[in-house]
Each structure stands twice: as structure tokens, then as C-alpha cells.
N, C-alpha and C. Protein backbone atom coordinates (compact mmCIF):
# COMPACT_ATOMS: atom_id res chain seq x y z
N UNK A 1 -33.44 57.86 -0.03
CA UNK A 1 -33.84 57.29 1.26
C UNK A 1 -34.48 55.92 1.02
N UNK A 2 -34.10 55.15 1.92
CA UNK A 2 -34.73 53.50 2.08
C UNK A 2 -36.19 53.55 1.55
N UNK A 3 -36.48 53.06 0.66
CA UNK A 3 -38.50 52.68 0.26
C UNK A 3 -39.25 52.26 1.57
N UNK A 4 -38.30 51.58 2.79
CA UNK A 4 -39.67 51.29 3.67
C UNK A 4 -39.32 52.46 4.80
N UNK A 5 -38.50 53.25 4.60
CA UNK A 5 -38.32 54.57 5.65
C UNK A 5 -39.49 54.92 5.36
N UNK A 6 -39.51 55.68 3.83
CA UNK A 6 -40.44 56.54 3.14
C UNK A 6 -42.18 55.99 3.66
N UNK A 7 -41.80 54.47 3.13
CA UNK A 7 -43.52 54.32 2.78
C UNK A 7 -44.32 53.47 4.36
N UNK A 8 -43.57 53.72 5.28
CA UNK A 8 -44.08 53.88 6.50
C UNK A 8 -44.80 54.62 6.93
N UNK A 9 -46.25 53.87 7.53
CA UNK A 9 -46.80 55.29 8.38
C UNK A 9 -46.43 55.48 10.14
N UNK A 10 -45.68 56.05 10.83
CA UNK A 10 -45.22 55.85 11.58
C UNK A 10 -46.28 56.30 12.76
N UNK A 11 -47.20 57.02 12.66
CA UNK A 11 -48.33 57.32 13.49
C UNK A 11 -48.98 55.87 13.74
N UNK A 12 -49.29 55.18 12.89
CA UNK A 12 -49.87 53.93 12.46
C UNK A 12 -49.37 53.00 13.06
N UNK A 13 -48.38 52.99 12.78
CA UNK A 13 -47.09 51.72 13.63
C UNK A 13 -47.13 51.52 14.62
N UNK A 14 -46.93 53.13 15.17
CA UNK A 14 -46.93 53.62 17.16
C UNK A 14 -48.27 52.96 17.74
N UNK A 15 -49.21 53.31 16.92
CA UNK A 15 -50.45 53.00 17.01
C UNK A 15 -50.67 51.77 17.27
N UNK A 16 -50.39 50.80 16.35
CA UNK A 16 -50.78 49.39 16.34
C UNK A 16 -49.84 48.94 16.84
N UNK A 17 -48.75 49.07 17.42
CA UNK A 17 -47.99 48.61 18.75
C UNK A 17 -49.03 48.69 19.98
N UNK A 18 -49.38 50.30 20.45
CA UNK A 18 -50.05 50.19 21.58
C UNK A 18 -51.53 49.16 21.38
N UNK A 19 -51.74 48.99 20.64
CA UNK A 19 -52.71 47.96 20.60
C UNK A 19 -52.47 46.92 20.55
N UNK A 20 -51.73 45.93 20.36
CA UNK A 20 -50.87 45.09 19.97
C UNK A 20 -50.43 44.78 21.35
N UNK A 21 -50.42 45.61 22.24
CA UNK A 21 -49.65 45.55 23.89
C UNK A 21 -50.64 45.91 24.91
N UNK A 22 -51.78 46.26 24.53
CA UNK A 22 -53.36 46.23 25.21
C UNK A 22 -52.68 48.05 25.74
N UNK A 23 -51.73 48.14 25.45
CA UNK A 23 -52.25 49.87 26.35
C UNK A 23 -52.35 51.50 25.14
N UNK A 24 -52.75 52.45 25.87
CA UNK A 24 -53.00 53.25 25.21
C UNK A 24 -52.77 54.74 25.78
N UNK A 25 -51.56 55.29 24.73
CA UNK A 25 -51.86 56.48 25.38
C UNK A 25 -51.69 57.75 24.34
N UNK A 26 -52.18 58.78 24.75
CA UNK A 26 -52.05 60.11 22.99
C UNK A 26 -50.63 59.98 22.77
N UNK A 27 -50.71 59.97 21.37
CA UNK A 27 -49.01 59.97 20.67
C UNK A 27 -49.75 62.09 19.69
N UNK A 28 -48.37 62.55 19.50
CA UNK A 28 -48.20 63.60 19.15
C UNK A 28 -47.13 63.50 18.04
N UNK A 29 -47.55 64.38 16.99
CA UNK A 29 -46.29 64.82 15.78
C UNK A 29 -45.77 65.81 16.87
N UNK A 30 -44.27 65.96 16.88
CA UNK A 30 -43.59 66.77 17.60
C UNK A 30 -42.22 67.03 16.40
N UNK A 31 -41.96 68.39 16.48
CA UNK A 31 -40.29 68.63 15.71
C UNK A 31 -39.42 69.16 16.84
N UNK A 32 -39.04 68.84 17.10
CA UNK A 32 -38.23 69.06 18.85
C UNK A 32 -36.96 67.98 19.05
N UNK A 33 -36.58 67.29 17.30
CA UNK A 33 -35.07 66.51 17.63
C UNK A 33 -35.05 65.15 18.31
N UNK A 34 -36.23 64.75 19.10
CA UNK A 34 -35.95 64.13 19.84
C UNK A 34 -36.34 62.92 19.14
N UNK A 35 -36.18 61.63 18.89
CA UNK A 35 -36.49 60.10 17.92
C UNK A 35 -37.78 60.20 18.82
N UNK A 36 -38.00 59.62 19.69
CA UNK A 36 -39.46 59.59 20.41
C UNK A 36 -39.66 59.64 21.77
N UNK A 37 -40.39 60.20 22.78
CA UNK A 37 -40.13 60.41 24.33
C UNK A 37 -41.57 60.72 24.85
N UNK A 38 -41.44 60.08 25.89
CA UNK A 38 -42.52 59.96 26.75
C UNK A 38 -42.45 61.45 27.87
N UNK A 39 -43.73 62.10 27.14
CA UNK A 39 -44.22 63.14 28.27
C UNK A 39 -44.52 62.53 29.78
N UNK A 40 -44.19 62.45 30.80
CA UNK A 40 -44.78 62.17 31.94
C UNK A 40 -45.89 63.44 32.57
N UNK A 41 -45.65 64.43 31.95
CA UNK A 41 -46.49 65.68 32.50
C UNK A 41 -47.70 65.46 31.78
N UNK A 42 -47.23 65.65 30.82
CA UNK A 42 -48.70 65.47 29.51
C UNK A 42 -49.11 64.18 29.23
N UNK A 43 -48.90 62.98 29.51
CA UNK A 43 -48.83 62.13 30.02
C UNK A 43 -48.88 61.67 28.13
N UNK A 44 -48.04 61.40 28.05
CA UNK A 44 -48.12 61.85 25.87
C UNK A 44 -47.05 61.03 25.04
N UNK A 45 -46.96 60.28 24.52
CA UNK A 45 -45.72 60.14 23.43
C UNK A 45 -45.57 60.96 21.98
N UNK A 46 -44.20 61.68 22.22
CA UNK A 46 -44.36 62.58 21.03
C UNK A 46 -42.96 61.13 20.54
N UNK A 47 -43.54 61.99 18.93
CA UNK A 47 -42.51 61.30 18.03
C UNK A 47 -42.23 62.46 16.75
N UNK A 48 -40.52 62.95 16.72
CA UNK A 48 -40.48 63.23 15.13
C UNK A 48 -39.68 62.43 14.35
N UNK A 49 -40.84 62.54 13.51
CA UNK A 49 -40.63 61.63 12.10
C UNK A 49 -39.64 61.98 11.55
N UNK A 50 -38.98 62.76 11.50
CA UNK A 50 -37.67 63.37 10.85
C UNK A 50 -36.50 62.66 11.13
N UNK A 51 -36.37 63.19 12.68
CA UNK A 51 -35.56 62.80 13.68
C UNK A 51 -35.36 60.99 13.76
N UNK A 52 -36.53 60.88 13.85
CA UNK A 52 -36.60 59.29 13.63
C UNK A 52 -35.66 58.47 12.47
N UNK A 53 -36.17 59.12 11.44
CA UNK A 53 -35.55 58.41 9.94
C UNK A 53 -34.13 58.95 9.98
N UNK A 54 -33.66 60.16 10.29
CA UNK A 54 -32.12 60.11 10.57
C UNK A 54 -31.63 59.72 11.43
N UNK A 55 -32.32 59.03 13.05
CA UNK A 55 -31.77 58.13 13.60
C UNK A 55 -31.46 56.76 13.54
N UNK A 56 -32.87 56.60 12.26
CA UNK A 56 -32.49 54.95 11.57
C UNK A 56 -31.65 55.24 10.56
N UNK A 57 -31.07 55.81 9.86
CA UNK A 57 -30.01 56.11 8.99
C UNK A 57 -28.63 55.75 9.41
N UNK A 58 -28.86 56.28 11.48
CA UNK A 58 -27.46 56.42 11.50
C UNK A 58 -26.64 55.15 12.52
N UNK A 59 -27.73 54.14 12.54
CA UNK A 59 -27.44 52.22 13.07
C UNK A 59 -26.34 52.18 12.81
N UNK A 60 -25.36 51.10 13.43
CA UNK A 60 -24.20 50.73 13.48
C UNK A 60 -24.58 49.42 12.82
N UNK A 61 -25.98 48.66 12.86
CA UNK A 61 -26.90 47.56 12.11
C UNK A 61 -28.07 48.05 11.19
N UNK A 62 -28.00 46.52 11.05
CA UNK A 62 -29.79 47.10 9.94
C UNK A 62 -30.70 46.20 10.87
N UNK A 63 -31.55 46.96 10.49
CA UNK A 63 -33.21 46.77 10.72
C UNK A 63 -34.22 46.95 10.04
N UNK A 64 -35.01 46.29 10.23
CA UNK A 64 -36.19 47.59 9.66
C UNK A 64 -36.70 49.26 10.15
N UNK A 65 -37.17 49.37 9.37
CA UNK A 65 -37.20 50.81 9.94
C UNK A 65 -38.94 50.58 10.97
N UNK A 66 -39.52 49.97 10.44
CA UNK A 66 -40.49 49.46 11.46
C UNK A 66 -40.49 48.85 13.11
N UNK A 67 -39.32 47.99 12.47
CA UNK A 67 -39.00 47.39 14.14
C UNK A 67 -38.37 48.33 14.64
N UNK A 68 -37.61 49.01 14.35
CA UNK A 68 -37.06 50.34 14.94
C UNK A 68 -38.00 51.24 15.67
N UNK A 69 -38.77 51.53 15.00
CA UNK A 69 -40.36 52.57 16.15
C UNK A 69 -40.55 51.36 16.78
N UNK A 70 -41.37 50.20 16.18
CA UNK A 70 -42.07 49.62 17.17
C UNK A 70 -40.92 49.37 18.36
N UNK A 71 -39.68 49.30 18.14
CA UNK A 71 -38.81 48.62 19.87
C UNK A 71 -38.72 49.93 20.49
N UNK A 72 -38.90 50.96 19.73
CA UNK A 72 -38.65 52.87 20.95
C UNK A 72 -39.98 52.73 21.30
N UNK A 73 -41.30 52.43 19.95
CA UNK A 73 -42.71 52.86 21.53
C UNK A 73 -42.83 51.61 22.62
N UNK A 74 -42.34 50.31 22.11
CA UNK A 74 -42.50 50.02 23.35
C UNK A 74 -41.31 50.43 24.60
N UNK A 75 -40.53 50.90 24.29
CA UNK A 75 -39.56 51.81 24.95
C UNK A 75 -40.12 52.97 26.14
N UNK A 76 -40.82 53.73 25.16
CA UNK A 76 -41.99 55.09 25.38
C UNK A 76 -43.06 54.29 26.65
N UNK A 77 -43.54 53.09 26.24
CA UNK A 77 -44.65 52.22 26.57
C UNK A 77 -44.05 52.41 28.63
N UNK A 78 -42.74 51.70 28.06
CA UNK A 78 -41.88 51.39 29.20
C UNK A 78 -41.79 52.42 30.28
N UNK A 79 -41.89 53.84 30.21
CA UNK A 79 -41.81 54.69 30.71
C UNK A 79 -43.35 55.15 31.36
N UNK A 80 -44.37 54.71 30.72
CA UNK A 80 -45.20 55.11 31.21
C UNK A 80 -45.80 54.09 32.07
N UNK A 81 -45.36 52.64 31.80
CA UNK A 81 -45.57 51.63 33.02
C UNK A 81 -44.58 52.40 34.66
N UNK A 82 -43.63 52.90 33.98
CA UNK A 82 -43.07 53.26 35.34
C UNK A 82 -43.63 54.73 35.61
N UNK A 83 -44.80 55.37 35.33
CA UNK A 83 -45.02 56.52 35.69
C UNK A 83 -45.33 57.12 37.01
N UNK A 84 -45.47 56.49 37.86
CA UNK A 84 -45.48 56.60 39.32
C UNK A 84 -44.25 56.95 39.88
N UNK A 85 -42.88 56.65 39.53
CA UNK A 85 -41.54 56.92 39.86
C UNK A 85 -41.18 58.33 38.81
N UNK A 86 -41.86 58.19 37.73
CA UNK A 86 -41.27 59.38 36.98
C UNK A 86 -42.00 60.55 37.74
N UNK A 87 -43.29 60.47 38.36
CA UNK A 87 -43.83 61.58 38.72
C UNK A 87 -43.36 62.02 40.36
N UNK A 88 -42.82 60.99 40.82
CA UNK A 88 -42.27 61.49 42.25
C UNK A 88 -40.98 61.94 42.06
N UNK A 89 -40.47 62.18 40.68
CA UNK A 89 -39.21 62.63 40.71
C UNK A 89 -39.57 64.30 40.10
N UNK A 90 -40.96 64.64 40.03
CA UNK A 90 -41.48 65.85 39.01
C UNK A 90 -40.56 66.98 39.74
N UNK A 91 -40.51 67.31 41.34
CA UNK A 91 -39.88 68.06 42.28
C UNK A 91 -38.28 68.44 41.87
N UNK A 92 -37.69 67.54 41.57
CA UNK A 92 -36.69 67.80 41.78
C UNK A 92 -36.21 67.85 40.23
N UNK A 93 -36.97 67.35 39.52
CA UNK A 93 -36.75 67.27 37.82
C UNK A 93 -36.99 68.83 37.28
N UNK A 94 -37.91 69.62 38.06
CA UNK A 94 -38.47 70.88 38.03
C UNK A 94 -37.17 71.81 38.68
N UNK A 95 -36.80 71.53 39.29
CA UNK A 95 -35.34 72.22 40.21
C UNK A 95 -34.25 72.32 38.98
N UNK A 96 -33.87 70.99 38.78
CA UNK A 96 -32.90 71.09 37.61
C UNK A 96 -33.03 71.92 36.53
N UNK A 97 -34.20 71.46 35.99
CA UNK A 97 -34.95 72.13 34.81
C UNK A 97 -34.61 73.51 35.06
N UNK A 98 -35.44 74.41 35.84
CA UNK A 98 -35.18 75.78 36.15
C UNK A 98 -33.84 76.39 36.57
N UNK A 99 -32.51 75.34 37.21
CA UNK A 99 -31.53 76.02 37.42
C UNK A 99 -30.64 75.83 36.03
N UNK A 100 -31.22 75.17 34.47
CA UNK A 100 -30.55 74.92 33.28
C UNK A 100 -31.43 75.91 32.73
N UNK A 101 -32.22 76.80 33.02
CA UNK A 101 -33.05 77.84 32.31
C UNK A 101 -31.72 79.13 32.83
N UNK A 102 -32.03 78.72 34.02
CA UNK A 102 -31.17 80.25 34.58
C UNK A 102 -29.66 80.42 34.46
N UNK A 103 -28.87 79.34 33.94
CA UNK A 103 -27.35 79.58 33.32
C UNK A 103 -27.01 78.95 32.36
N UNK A 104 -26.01 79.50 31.42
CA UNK A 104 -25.89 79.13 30.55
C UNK A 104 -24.56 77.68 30.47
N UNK A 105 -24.69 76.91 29.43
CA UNK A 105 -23.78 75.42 30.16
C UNK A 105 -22.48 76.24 30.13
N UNK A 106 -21.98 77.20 29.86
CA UNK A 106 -21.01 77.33 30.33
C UNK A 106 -20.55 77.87 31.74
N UNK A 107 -21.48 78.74 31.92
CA UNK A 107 -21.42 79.03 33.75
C UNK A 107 -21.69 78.09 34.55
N UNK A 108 -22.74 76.75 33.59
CA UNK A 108 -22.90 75.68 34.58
C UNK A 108 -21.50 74.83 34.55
N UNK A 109 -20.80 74.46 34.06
CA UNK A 109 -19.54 73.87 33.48
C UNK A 109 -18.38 74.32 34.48
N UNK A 110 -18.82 75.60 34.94
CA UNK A 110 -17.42 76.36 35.58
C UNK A 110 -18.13 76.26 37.42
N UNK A 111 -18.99 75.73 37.17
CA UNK A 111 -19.32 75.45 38.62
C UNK A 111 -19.46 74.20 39.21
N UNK A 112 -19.18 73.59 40.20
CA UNK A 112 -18.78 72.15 40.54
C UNK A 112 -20.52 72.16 41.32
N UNK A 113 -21.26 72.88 41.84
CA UNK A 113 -22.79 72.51 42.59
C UNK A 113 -23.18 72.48 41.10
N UNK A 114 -22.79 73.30 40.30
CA UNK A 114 -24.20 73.27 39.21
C UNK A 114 -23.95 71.99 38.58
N UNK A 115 -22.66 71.62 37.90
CA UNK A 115 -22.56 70.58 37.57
C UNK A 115 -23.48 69.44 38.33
N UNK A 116 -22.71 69.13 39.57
CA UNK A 116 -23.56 68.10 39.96
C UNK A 116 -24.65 68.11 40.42
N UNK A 117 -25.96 68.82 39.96
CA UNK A 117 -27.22 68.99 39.33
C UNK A 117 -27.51 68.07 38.65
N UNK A 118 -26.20 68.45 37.56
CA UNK A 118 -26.78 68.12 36.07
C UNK A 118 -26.40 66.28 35.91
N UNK A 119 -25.20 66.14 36.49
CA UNK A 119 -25.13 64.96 36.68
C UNK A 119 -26.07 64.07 37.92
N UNK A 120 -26.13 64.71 38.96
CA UNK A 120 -27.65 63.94 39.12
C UNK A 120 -29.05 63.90 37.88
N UNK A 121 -29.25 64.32 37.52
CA UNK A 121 -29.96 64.55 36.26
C UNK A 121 -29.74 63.34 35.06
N UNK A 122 -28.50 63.10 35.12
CA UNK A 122 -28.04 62.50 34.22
C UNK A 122 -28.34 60.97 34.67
N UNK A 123 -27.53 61.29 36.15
CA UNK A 123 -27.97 59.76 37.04
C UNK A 123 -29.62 58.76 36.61
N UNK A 124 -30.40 60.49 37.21
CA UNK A 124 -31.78 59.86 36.97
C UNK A 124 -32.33 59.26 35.92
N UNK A 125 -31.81 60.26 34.73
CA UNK A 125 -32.81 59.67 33.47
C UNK A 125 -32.44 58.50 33.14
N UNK A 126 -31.10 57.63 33.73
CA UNK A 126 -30.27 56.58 33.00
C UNK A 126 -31.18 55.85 34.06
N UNK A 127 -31.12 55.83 35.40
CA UNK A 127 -32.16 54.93 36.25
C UNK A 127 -33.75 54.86 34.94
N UNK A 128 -34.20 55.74 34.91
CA UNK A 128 -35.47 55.52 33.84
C UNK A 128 -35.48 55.40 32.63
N UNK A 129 -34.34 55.26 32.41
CA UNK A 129 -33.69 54.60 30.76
C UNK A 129 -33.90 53.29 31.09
N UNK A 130 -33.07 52.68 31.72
CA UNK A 130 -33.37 51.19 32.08
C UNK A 130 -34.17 50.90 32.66
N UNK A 131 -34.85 51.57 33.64
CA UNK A 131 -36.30 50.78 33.60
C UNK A 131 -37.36 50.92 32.58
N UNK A 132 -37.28 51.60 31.77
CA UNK A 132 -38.06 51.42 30.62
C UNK A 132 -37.77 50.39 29.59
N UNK A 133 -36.65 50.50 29.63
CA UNK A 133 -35.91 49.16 28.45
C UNK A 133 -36.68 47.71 29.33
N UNK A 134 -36.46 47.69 30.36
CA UNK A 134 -36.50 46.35 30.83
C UNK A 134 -38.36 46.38 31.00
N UNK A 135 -39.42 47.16 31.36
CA UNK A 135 -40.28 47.19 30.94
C UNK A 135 -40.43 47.23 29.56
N UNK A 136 -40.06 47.64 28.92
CA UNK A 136 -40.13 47.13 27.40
C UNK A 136 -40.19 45.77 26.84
N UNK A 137 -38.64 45.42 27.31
CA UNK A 137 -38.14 43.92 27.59
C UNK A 137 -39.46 42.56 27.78
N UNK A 138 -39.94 43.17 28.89
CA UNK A 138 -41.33 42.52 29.20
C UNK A 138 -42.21 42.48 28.44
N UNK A 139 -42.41 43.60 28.15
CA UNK A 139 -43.63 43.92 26.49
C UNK A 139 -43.42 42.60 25.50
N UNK A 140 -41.77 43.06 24.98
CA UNK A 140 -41.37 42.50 23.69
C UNK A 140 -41.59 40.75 24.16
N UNK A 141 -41.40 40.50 25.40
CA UNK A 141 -41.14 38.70 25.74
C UNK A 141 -43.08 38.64 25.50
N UNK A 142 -44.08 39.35 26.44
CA UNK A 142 -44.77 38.76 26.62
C UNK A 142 -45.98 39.16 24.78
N UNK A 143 -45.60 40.16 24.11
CA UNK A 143 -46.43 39.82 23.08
C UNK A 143 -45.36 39.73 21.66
N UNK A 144 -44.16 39.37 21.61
CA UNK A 144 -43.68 39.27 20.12
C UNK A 144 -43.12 40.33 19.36
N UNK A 145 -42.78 41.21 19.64
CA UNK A 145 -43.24 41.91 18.47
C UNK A 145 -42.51 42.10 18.04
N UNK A 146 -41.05 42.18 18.39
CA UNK A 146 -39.89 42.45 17.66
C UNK A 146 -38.28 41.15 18.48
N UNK A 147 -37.62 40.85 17.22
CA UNK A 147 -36.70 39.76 17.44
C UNK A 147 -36.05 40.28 18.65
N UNK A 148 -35.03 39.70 19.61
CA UNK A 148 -34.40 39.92 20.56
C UNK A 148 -33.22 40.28 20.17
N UNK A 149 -32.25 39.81 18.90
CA UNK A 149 -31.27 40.82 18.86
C UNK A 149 -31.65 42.53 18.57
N UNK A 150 -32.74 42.65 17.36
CA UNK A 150 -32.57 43.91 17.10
C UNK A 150 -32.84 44.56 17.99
N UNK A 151 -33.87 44.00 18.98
CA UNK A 151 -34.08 44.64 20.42
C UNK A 151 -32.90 45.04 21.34
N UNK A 152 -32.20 44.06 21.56
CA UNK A 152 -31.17 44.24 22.32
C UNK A 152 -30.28 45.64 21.13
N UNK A 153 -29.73 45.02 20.35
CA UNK A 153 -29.04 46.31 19.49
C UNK A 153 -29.62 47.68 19.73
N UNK A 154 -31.11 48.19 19.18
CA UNK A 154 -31.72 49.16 19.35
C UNK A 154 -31.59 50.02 21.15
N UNK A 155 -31.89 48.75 21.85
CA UNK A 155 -31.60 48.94 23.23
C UNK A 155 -30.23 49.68 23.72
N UNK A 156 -28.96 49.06 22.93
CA UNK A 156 -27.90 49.15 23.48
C UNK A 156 -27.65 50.09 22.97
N UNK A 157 -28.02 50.66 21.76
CA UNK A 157 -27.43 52.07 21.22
C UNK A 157 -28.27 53.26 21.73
N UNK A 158 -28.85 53.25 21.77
CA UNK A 158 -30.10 54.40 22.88
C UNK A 158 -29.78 54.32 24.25
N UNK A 159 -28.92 53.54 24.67
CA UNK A 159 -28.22 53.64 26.41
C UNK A 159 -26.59 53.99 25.72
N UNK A 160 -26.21 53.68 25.19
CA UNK A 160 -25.05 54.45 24.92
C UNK A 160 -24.72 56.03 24.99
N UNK A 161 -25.92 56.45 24.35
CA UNK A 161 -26.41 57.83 24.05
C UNK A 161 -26.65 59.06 25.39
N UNK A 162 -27.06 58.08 26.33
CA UNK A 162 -27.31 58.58 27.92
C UNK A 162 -25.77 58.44 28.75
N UNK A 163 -25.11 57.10 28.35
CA UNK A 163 -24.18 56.83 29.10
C UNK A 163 -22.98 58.00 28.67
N UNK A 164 -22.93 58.25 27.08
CA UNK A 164 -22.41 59.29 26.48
C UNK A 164 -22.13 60.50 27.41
N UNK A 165 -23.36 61.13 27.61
CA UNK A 165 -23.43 62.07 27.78
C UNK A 165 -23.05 62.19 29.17
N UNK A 166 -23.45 61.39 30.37
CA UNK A 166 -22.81 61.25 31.59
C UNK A 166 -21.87 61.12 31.53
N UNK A 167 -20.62 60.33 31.09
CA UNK A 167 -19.62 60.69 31.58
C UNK A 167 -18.93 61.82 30.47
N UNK A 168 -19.68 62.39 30.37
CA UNK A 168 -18.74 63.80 29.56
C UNK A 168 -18.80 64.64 30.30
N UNK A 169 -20.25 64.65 31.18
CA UNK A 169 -20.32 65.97 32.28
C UNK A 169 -19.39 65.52 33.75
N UNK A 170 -19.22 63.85 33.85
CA UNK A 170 -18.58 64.02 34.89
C UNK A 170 -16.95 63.91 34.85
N UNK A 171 -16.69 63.72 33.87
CA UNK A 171 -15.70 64.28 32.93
C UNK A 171 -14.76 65.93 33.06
N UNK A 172 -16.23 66.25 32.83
CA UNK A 172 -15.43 68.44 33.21
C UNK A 172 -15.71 68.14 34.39
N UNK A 173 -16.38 67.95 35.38
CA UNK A 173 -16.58 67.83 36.80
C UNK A 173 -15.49 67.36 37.07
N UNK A 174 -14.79 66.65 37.21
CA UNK A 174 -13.38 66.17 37.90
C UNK A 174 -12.33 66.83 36.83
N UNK A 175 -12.27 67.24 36.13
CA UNK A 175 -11.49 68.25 35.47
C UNK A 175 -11.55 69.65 36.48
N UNK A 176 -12.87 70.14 36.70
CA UNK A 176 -13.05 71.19 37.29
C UNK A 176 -13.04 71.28 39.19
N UNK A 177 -12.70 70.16 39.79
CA UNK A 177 -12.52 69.61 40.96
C UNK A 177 -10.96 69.76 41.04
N UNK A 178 -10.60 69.24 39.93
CA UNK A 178 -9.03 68.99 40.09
C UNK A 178 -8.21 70.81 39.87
N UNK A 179 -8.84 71.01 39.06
CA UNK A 179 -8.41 72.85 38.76
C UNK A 179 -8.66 73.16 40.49
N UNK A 180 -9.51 73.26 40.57
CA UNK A 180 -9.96 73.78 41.38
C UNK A 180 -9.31 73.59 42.60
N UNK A 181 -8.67 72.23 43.26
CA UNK A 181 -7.91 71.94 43.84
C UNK A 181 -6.65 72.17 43.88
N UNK A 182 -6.22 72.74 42.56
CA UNK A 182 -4.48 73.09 42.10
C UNK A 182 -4.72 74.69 42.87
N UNK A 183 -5.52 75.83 42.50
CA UNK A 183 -5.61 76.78 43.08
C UNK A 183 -5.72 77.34 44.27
């Protein structure tokens, strides 16, 4: 593994970003897969370190592995400037949530309401994908902290990842519209 993966402290980093950007909020060790994400409930940035270093492993560019956290917390940062919109969406984020507890994706898959749940779902988080990037955006212009391509790069591959996944669900959704219409 890369010497500055390893000899990073990434608690530290997260850290002296939010200081570095005058704001502050609890960061958490989390093993839950995810590179790094903003609790809006817990009002929290978790990060795993794991997850992280095999997501910098798996760039289509190089970077540092530093500017890499620092452009996701101010990413994270980004999300919690918009926390007023993330929390008026808690209602209906809670709906989804509980109707992806109660079937499994394949019963959701074979249903055209459940689906488009999930693709509203999908809708939303990509609306608060980009507004976090572009609050970020703001971060990165108004204190430095990381160059504008790797920003933009880092940016563009972490919206890929959302865009991914939307059109795969709406994808079987008009697969399953169109079945559904032959019958």
C-alpha cells in the first residue's frame, strides 16, 4: 500500500479541514463501507478508514491520498451547510427507509410503486449530492485547500457513483413497465 495512504492520520486531516473552514462538527470511526457520509440525524460525519483507502486505490487519477479526504469532508461539510433541506426531507426519507426494511430488492424490483420509491430516493440523494459538491465548491474557492482539477475529478467520480445507480433502477423500472404492458 502507498506510504502516504498508510502514514496518514485521517481523523486528523478531517479534523484540520474543519478548522481550516471555521466549522465544526463530531466525526466518528465507522465500518459500515461507506468512504465518508454525513449523518443528518446524528448530526455526525462518520468515516471508514478502510473503505476510504480502497476507494483511493480505486481512482481512474492520482492524488494524494490527503486531498482525497480533505475534498469528501469538505463534501460531508457540504451537506451539513445544507442541513435544513436534508431535515425537511427526514418524513419521507423515513417512508422509504422503512418500505426497503419491509421487502426484499427483489420484491421491490418486481413492483413498479416500490420501485419508484426507490427511484425517488435516488432522485433525492443526487439533488443533495450536488448541493453538497457545490457547497463544497464554495469551501474549496473561498479557503484553498485543495487544486480544482483534483476537486473536480474527485467530484465527478463520487456523482458517477449516484448517477450509476439511478439509472440501473430506472432501468428495471421501464423494463418492468414494459413487461408489464406486454401482459
Amino acid at each position: 500500500m502507498n506510504n502516504q495512504v498508510v502514514s496518514l492520520n485521517v481523523l486528523q486531516c478531517i479534523d484540520g479541514v474543519m478548522k481550516s473552514v471555521c466549522m465544526k462538527e463530531e466525526i466518528r470511526k465507522v465500518h459500515d463501507g461507506i468512504n465518508m457520509s454525513y449523518n443528518f440525524i446524528g448530526k455526525y460525519i462518520g468515516f471508514d478508514e478502510g473503505r476510504l483507502k480502497i476507494a483511493y486505490g480505486e481512482l481512474a487519477f492520482f492524488c494524494s491520498f490527503e486531498t482525497y479526504v480533505q475534498t469528501l469532508t469538505m463534501h460531508e461539510l457540504g451537506h451539513a451547510i445544507d442541513l435544513p433541506a436534508l431535515e425537511e426531507s427526514l418524513a419521507r426519507t423515513m417512508e422509504i427507509f422503512t418500505m426497503k426494511k419491509s421487502f426484499t430488492m427483489e420484491e421491490i424490483y418486481q413492483s413498479p410503486d416500490l420501485l419508484e420509491m426507490l427511484i425517488e430516493e435516488d432522485e433525492m440523494n443526487l439533488v443533495f449530492e450536488v448541493t453538497a459538491w457545490k457547497n463544497a465548491y464554495k469551501l474549496n474557492e473561498r479557503y484553498q485547500m485543495v487544486n480544482l482539477m483534483d476537486f473536480h475529478s474527485i467530484k465527478n467520480t463520487s456523482l458517477a457513483t449516484y448517477n450509476k445507480l439511478s439509472q440501473n433502477h430506472l432501468q428495471v423500472y421501464r423494463q418492468l413497465i414494459n413487461e408489464n404492458s406486454l401482459n
